[in-house]
C-alpha atoms as a PDB file:
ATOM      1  CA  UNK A   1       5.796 -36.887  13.593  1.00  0.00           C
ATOM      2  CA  UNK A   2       5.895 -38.967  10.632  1.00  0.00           C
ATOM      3  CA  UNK A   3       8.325 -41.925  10.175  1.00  0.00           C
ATOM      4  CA  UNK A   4      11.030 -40.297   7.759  1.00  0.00           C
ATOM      5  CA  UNK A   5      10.979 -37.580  10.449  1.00  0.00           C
ATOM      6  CA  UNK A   6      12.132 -39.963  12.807  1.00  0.00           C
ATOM      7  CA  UNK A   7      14.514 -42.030  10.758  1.00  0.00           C
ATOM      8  CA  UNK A   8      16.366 -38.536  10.077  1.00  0.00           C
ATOM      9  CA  UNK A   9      16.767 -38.210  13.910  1.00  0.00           C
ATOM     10  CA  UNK A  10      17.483 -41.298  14.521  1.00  0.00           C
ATOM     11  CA  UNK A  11      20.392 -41.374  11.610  1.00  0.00           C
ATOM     12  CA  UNK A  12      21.528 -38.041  13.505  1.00  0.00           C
ATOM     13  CA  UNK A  13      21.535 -40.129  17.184  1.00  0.00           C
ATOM     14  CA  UNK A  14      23.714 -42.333  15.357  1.00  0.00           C
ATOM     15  CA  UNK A  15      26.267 -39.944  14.591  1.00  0.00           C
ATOM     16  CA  UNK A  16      26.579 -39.104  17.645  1.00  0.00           C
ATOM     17  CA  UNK A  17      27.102 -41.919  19.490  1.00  0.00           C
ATOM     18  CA  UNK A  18      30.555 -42.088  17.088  1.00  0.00           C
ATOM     19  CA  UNK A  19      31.391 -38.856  18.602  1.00  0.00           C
ATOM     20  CA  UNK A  20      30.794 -40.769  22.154  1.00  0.00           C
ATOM     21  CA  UNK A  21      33.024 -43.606  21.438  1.00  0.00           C
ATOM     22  CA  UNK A  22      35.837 -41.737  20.357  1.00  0.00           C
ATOM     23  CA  UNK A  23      35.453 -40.199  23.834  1.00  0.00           C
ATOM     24  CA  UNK A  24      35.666 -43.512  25.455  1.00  0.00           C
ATOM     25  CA  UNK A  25      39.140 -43.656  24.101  1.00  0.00           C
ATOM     26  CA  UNK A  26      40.606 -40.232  25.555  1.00  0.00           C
ATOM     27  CA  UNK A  27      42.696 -41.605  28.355  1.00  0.00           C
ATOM     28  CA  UNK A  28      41.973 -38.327  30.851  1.00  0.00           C
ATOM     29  CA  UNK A  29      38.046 -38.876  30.943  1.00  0.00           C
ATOM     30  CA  UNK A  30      38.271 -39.710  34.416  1.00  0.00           C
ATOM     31  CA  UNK A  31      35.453 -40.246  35.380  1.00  0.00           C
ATOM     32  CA  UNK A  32      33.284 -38.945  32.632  1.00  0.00           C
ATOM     33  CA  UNK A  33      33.677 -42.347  31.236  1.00  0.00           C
ATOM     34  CA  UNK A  34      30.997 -43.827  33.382  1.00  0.00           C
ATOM     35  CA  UNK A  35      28.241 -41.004  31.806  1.00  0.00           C
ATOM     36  CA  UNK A  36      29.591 -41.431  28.389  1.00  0.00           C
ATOM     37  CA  UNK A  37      29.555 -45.189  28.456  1.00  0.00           C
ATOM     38  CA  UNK A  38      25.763 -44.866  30.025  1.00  0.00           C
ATOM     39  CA  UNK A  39      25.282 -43.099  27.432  1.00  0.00           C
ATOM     40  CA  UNK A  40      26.098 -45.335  24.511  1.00  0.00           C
ATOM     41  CA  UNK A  41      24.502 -48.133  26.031  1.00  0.00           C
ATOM     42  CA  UNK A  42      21.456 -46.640  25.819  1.00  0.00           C
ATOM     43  CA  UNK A  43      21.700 -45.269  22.230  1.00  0.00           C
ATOM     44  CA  UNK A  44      22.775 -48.676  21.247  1.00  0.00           C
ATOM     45  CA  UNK A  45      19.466 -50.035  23.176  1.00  0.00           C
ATOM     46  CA  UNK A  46      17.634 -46.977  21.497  1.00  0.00           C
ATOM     47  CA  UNK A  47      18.574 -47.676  18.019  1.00  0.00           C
ATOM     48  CA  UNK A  48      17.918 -51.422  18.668  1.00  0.00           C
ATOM     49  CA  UNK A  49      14.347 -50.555  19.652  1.00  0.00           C
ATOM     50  CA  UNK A  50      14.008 -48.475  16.311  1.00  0.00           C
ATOM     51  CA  UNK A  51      15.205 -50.918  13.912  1.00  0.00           C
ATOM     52  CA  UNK A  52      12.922 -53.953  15.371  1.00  0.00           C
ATOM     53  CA  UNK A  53       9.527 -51.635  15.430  1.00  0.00           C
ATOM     54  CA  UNK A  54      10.448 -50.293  11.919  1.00  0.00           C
ATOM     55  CA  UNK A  55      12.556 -52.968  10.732  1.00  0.00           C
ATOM     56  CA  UNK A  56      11.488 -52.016   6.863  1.00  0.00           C
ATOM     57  CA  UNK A  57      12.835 -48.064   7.613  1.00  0.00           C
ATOM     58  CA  UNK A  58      16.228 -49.503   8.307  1.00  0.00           C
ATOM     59  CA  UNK A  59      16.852 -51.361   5.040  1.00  0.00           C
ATOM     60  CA  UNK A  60      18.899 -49.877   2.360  1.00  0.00           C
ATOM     61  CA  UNK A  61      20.032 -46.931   5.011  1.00  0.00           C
END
């Protein structure tokens, strides 16, 4: 996979996790909220690992 590949799916995996936190803020979640949260932790800690291996790909995104 080459690295424009990846910074395509990672720029999608972005999107989503905005999708995510607008979850967090429906007040019937119950508890979903725990997954979801999981979940955007470890985007955040995913897109964190991206940007400091390729931190030239993430410049002028």
């Amino acid at each position: 996979m080459d690295l424009q590949t990846v910074k395509e799916r990672i720029t999608l995996i972005e999107s989503k996790r905005e999708f995510l936190v607008m979850l967090l803020e429906k007040p019937d979640l119950g508890t979903l909220r725990i997954d979801v949260n999981q979940a955007v932790e470890e985007l955040d800690e995913l897109i964190a690992e991206f940007q400091e291996t390729f931190p030239e790909s993430t410049q002028g995104s």
